[in-house]
C-alpha atoms as a PDB file:
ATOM      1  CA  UNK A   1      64.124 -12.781  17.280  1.00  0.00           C
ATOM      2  CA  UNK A   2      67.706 -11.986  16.231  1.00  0.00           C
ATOM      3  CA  UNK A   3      68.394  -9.344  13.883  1.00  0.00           C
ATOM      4  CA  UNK A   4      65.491  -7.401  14.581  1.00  0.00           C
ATOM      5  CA  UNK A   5      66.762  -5.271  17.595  1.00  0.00           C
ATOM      6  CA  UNK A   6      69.358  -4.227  14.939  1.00  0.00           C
ATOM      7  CA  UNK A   7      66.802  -3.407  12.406  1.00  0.00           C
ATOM      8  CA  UNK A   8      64.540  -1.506  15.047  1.00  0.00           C
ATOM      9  CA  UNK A   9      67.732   0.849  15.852  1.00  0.00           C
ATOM     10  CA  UNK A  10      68.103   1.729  11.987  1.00  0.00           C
ATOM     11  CA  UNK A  11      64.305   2.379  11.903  1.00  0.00           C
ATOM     12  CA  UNK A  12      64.964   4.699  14.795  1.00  0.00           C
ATOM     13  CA  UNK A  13      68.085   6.537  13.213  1.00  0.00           C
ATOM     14  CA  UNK A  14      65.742   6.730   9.412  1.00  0.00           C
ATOM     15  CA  UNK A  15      63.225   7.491  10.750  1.00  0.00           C
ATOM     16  CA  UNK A  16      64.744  11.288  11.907  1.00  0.00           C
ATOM     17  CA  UNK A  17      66.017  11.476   8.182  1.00  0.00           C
ATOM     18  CA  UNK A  18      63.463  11.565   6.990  1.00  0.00           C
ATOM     19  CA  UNK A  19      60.737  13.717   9.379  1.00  0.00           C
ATOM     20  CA  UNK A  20      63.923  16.423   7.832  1.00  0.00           C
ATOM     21  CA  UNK A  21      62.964  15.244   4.500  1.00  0.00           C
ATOM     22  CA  UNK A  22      59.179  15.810   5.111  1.00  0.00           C
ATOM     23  CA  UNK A  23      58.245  12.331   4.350  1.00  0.00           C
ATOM     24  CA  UNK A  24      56.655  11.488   7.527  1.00  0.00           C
ATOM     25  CA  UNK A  25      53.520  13.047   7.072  1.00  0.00           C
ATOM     26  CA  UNK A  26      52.883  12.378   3.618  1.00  0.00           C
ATOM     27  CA  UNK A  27      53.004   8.925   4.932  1.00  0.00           C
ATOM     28  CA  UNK A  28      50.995   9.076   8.179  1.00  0.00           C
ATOM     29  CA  UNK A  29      48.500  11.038   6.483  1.00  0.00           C
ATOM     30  CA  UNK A  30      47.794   7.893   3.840  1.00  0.00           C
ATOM     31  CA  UNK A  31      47.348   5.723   6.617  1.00  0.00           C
ATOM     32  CA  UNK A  32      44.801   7.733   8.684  1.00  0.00           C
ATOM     33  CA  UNK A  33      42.582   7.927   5.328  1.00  0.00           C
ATOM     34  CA  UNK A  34      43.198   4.595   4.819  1.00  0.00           C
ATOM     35  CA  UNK A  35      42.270   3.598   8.556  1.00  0.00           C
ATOM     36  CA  UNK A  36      39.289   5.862   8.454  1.00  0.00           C
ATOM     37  CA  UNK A  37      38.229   4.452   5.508  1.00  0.00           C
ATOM     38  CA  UNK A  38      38.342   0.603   6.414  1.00  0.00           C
ATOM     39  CA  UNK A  39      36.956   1.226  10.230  1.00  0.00           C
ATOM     40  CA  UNK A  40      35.768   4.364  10.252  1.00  0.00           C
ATOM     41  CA  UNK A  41      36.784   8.229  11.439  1.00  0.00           C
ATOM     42  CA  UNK A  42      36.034   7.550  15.455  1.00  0.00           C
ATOM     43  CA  UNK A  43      39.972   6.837  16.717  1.00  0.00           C
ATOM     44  CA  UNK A  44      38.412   5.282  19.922  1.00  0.00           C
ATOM     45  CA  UNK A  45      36.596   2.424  18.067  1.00  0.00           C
ATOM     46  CA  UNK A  46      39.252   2.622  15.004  1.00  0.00           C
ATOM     47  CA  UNK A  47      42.441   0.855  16.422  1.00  0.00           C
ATOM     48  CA  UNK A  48      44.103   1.160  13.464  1.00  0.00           C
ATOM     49  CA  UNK A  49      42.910   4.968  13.013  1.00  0.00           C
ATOM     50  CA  UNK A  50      44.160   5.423  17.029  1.00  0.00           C
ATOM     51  CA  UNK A  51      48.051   4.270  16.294  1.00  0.00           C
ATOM     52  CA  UNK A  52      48.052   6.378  13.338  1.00  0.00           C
ATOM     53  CA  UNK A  53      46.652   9.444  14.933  1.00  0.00           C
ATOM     54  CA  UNK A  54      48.872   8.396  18.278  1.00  0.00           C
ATOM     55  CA  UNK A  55      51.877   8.837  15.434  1.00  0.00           C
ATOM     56  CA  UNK A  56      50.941  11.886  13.591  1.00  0.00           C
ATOM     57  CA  UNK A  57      50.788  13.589  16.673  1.00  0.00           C
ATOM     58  CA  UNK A  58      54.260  12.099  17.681  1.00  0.00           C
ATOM     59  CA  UNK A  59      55.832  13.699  14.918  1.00  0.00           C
ATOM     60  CA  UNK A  60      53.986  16.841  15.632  1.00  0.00           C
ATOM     61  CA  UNK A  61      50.782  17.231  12.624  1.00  0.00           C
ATOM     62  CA  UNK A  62      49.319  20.114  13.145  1.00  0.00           C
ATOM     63  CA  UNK A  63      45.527  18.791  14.570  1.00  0.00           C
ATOM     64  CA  UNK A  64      44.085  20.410  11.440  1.00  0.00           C
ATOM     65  CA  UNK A  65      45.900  18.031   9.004  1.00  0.00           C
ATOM     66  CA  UNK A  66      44.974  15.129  11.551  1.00  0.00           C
ATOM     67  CA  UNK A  67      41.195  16.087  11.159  1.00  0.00           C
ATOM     68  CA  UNK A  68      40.894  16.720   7.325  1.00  0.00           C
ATOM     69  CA  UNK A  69      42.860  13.338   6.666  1.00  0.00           C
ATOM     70  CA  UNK A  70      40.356  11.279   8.688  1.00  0.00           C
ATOM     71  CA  UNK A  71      37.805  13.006   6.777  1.00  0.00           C
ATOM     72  CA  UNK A  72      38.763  12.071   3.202  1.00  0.00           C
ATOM     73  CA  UNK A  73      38.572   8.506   4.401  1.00  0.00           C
ATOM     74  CA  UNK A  74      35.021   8.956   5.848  1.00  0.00           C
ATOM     75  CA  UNK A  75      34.452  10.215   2.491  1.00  0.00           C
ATOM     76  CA  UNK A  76      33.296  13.850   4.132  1.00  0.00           C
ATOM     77  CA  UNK A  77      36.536  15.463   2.257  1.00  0.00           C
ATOM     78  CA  UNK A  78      37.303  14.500  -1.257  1.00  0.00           C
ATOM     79  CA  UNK A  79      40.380  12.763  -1.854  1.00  0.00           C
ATOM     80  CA  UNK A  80      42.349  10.536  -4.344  1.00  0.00           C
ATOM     81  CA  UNK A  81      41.522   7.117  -4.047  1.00  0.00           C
ATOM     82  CA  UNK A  82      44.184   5.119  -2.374  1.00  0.00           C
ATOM     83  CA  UNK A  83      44.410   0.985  -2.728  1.00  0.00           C
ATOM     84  CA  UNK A  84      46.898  -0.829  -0.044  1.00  0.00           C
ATOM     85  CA  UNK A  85      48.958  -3.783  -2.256  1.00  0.00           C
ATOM     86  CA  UNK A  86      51.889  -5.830  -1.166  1.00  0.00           C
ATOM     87  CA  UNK A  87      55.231  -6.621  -3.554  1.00  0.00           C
ATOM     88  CA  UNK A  88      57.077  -9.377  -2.634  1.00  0.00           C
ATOM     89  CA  UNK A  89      60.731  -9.885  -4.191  1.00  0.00           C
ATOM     90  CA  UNK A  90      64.171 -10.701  -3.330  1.00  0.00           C
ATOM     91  CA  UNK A  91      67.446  -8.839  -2.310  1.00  0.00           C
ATOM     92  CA  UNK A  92      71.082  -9.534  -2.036  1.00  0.00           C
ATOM     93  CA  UNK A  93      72.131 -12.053  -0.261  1.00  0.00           C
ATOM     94  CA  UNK A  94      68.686 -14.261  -0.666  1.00  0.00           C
ATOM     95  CA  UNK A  95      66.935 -11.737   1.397  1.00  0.00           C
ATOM     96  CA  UNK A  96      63.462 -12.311   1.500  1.00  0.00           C
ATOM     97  CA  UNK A  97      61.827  -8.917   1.284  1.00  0.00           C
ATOM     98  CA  UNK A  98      57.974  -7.840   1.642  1.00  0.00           C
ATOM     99  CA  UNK A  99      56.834  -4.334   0.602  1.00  0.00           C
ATOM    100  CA  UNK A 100      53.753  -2.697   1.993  1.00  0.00           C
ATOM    101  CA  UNK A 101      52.713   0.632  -0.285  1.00  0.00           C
ATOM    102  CA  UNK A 102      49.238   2.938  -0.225  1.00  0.00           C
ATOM    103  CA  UNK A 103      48.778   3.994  -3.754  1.00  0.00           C
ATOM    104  CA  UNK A 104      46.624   5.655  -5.969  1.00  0.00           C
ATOM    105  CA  UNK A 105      48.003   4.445  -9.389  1.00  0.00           C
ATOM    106  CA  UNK A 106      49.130   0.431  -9.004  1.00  0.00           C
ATOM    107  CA  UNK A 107      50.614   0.588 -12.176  1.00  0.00           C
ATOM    108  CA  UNK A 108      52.888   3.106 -11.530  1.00  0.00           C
ATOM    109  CA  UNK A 109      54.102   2.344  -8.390  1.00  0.00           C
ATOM    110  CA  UNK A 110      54.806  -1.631  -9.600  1.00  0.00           C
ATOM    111  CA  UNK A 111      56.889  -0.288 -12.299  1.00  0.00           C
ATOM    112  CA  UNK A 112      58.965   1.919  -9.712  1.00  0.00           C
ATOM    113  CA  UNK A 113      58.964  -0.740  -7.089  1.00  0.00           C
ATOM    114  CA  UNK A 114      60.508  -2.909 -10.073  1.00  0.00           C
ATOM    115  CA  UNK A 115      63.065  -0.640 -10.866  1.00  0.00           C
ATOM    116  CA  UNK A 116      63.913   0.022  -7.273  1.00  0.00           C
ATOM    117  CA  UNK A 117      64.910  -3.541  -7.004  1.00  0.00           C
ATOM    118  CA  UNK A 118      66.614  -3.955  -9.931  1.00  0.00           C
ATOM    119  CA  UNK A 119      69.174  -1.120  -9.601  1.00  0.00           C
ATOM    120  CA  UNK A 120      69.861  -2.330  -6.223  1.00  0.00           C
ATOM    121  CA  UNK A 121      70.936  -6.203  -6.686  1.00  0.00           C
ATOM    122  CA  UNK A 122      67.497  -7.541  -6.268  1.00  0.00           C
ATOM    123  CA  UNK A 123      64.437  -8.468  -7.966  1.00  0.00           C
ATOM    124  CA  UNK A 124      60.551  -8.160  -7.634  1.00  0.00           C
ATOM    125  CA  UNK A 125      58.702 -11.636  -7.693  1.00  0.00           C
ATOM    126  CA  UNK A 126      55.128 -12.915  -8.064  1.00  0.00           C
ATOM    127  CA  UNK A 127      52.990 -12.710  -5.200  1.00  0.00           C
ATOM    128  CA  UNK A 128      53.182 -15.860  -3.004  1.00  0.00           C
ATOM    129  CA  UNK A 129      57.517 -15.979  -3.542  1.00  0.00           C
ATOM    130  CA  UNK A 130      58.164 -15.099   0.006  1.00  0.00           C
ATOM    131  CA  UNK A 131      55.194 -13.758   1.787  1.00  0.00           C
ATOM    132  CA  UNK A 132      54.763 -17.328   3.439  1.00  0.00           C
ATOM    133  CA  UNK A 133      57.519 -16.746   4.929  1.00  0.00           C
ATOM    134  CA  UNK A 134      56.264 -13.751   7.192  1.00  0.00           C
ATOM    135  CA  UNK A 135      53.563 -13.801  10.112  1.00  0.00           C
ATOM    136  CA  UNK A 136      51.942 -10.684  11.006  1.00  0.00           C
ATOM    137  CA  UNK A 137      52.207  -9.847  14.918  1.00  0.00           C
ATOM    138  CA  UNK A 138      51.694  -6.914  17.244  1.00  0.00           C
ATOM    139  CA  UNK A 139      55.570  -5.696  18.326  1.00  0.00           C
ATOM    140  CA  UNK A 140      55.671  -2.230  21.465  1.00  0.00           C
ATOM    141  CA  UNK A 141      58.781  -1.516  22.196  1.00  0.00           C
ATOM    142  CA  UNK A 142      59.145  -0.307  26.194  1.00  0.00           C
ATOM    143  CA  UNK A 143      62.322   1.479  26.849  1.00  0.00           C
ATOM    144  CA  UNK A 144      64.666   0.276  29.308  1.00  0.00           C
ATOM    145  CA  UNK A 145      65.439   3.281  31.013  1.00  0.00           C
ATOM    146  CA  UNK A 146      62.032   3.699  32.041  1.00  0.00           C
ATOM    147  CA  UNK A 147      61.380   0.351  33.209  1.00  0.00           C
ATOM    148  CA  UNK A 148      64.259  -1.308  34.526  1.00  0.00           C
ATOM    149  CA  UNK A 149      62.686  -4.341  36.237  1.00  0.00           C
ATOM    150  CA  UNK A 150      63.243  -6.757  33.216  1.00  0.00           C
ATOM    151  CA  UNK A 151      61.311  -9.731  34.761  1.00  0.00           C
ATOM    152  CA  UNK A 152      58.618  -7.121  35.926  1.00  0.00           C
ATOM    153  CA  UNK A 153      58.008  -5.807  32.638  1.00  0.00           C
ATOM    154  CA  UNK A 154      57.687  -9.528  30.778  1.00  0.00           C
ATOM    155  CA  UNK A 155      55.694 -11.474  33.473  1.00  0.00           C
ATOM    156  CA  UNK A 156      53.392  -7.718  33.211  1.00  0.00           C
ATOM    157  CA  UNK A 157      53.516  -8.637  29.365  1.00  0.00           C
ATOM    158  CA  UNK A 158      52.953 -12.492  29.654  1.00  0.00           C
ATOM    159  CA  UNK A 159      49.815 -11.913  32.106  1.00  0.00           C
ATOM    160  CA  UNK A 160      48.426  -9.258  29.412  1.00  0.00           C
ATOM    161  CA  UNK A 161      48.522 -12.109  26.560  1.00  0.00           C
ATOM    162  CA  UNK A 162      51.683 -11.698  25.061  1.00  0.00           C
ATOM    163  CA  UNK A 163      53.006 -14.295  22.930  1.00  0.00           C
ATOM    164  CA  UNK A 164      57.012 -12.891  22.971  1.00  0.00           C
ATOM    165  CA  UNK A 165      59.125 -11.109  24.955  1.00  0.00           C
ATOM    166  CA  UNK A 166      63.037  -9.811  23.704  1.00  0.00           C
ATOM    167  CA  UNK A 167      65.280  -7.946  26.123  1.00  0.00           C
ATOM    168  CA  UNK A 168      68.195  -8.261  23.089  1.00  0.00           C
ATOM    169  CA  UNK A 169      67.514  -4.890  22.278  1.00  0.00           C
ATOM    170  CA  UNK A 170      70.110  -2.501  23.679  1.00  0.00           C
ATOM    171  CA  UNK A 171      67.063   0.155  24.246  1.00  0.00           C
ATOM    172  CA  UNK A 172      63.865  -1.315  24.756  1.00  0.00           C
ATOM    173  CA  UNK A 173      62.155  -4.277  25.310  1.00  0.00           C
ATOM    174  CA  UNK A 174      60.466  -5.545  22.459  1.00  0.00           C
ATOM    175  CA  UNK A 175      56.858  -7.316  22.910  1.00  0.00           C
ATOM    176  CA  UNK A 176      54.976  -9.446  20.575  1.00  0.00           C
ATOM    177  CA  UNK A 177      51.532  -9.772  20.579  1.00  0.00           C
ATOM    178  CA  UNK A 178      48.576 -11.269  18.646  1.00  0.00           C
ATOM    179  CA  UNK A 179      48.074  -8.465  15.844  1.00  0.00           C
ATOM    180  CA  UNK A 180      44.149  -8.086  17.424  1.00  0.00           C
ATOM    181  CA  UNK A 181      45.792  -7.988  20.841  1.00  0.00           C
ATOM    182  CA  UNK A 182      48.192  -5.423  20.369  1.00  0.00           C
ATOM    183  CA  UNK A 183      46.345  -2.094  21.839  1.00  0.00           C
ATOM    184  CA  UNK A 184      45.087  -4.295  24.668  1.00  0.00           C
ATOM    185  CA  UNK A 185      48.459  -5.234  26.202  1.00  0.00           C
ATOM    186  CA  UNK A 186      49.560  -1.314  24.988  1.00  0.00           C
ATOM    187  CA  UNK A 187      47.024   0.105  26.886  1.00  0.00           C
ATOM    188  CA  UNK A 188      47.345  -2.599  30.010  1.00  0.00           C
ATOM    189  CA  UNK A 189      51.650  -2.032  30.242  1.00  0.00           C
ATOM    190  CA  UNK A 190      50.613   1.964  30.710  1.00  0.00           C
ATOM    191  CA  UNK A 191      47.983   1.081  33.207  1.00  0.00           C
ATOM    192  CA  UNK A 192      51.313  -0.454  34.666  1.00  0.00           C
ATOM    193  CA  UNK A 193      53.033   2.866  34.183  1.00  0.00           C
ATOM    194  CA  UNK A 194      55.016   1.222  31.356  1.00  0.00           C
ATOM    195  CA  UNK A 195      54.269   3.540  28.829  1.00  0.00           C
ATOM    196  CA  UNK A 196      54.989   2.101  25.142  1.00  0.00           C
ATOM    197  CA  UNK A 197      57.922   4.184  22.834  1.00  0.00           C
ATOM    198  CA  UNK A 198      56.417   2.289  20.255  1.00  0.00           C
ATOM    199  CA  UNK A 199      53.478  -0.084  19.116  1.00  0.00           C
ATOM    200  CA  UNK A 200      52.775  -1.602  15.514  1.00  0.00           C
ATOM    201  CA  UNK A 201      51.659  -4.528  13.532  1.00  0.00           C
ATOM    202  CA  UNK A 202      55.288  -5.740  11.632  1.00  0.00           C
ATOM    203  CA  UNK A 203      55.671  -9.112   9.641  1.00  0.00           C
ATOM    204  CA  UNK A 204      57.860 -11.339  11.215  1.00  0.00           C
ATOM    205  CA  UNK A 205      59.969 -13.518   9.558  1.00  0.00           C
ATOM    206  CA  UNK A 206      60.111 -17.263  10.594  1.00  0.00           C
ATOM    207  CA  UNK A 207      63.646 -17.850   9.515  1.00  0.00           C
ATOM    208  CA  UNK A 208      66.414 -15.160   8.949  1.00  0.00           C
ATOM    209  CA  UNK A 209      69.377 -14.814   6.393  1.00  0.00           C
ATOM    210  CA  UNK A 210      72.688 -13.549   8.204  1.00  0.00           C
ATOM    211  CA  UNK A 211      74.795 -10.736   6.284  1.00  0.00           C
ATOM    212  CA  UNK A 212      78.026 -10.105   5.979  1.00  0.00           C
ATOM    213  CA  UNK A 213      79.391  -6.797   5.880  1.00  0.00           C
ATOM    214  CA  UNK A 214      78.858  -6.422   1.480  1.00  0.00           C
ATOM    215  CA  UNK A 215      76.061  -7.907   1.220  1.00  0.00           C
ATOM    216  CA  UNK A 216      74.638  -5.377   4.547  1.00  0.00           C
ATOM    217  CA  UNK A 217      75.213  -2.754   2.839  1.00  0.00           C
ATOM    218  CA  UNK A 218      73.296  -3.850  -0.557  1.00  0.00           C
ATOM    219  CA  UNK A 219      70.379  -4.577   1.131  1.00  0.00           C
ATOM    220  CA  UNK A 220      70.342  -2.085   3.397  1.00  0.00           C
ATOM    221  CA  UNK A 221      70.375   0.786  -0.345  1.00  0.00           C
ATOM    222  CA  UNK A 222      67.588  -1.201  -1.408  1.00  0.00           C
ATOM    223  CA  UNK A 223      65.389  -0.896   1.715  1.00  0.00           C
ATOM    224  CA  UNK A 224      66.322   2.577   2.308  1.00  0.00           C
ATOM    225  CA  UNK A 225      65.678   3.385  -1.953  1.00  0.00           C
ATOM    226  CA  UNK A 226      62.240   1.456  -1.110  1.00  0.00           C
ATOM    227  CA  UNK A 227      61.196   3.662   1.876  1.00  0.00           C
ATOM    228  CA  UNK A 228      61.962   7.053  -0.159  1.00  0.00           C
ATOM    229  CA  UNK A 229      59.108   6.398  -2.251  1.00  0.00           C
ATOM    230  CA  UNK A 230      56.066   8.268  -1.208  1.00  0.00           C
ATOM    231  CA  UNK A 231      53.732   4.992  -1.626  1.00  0.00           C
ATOM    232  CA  UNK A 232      55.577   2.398   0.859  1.00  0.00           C
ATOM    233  CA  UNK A 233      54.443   2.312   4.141  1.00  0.00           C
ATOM    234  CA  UNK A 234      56.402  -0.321   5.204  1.00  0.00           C
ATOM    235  CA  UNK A 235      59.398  -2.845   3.920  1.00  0.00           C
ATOM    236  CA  UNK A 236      59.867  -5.815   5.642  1.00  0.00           C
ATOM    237  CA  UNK A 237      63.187  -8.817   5.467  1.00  0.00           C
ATOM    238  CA  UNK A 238      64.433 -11.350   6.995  1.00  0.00           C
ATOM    239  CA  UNK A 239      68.322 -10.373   7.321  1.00  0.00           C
ATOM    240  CA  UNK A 240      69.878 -11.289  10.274  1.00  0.00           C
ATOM    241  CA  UNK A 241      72.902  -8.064  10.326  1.00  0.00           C
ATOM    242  CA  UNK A 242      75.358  -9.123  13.414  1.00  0.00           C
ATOM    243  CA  UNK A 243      76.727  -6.220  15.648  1.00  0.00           C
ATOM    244  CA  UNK A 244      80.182  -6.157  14.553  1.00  0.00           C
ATOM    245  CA  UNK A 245      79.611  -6.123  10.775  1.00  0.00           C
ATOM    246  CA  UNK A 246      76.323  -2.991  11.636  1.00  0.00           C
ATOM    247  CA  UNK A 247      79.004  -1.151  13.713  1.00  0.00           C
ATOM    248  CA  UNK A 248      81.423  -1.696  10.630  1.00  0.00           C
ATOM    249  CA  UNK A 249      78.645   0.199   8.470  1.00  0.00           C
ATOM    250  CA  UNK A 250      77.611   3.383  10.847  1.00  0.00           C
END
């Protein structure tokens, strides 16, 4: 799994950046329509819809903009009609890169995903260039200062029917699951008391590209230019950044 414990602490750092910036909720509030409207507005049955709501509420949405989101996806609220695509391209260094957005104008956001590559080193490609490349799975992160019986937390995992376990991480654990197994072994660690800091589906790649410190910081503009527009959701790669070149960056 190396290279994403790195990745997982810049998520962390951006991902305070930009609840300043406001983004957060413009983004967790597309995914609860979204999740409402594939599975419905009932959280408990709604998995999906549950680790959305479980994150709006993390960043503190008021319960108000929680409730009128799920109902524009039930189609009780009117609201603009959002389509979930996937870009696939290419950054520096041969990064493979995968690009999950919630739009409601495709045109638009391909041209600016486009253009977000190209003035960053990289390029978009057709669909199919590097999504092979990428298997979906469930990944919770447990934090290690709440749980700091390593083997006790993975065989808990291992029993629950997780495929992974990663103590690399200088924080947490990180746990990989089946994508349709993911709340199960969630909800069975905090029956364990090991409560989750994190849970989500992420695509992982099967082979990684390792960075050097110029080609780092290229790819790491282009992913954060790609996560300040509104529409993505989530950017995925398969860089590989090793600790002495990522403490060289900040």
């Amino acid at each position: 799994m190396g290279g994403h414990s790195h990745w997982a602490g810049i998520k962390h750092k951006k991902a305070i950046t930009d609840a300043k910036k406001g983004k957060v909720w413009t983004k967790i509030v597309r995914e609860i329509t979204m999740a409402a409207r594939m599975g419905g507005g009932d959280p408990g049955a709604n998995p999906r819809l549950r680790r959305a709501v479980d994150d709006a509420r993390a960043s503190n949405m008021p319960s108000d903009n929680i409730k009128r989101a799920i109902q524009k996806g039930t189609g009780e609220l009117e609201g603009a009609a959002y389509e979930e695509l996937v870009y696939e391209g290419y950054g520096p260094g041969g990064t493979a890169i995968l690009v999950q957005v919630t739009t409601d104008n495709r045109n638009r956001t391909g041209n600016e995903i486009a253009l977000i590559f190209t003035q960053n080193g990289g390029n978009k490609g057709e669909v199919g260039c590097v999504g092979w490349m990428f298997k979906a799975q469930g990944l919770i992160a447990v934090a290690k200062s709440a749980a700091p019986d390593e083997d006790a937390v993975m065989s808990r995992a291992l029993d629950l029917g997780a495929e992974d376990f990663s103590a690399e991480d200088k924080e947490n654990y990180e746990i990989y699951t089946d994508p349709k197994d993911l709340d199960k072994v969630k909800d069975g660690l905090a029956a364990a008391g090991l409560t989750a800091a994190s849970a989500e589906i992420v695509m992982n790649p099967s082979t990684r590209v390792p960075l050097g410190e110029a080609d780092a910081q290229k790819v790491l503009a282009l992913i954060d230019a790609l996560e300040e527009n509104d529409d993505v959701m989530k950017v995925h790669a398969n860089f590989d950044i090793p600790d002495e070149v990522l403490s060289k960056l900040g």
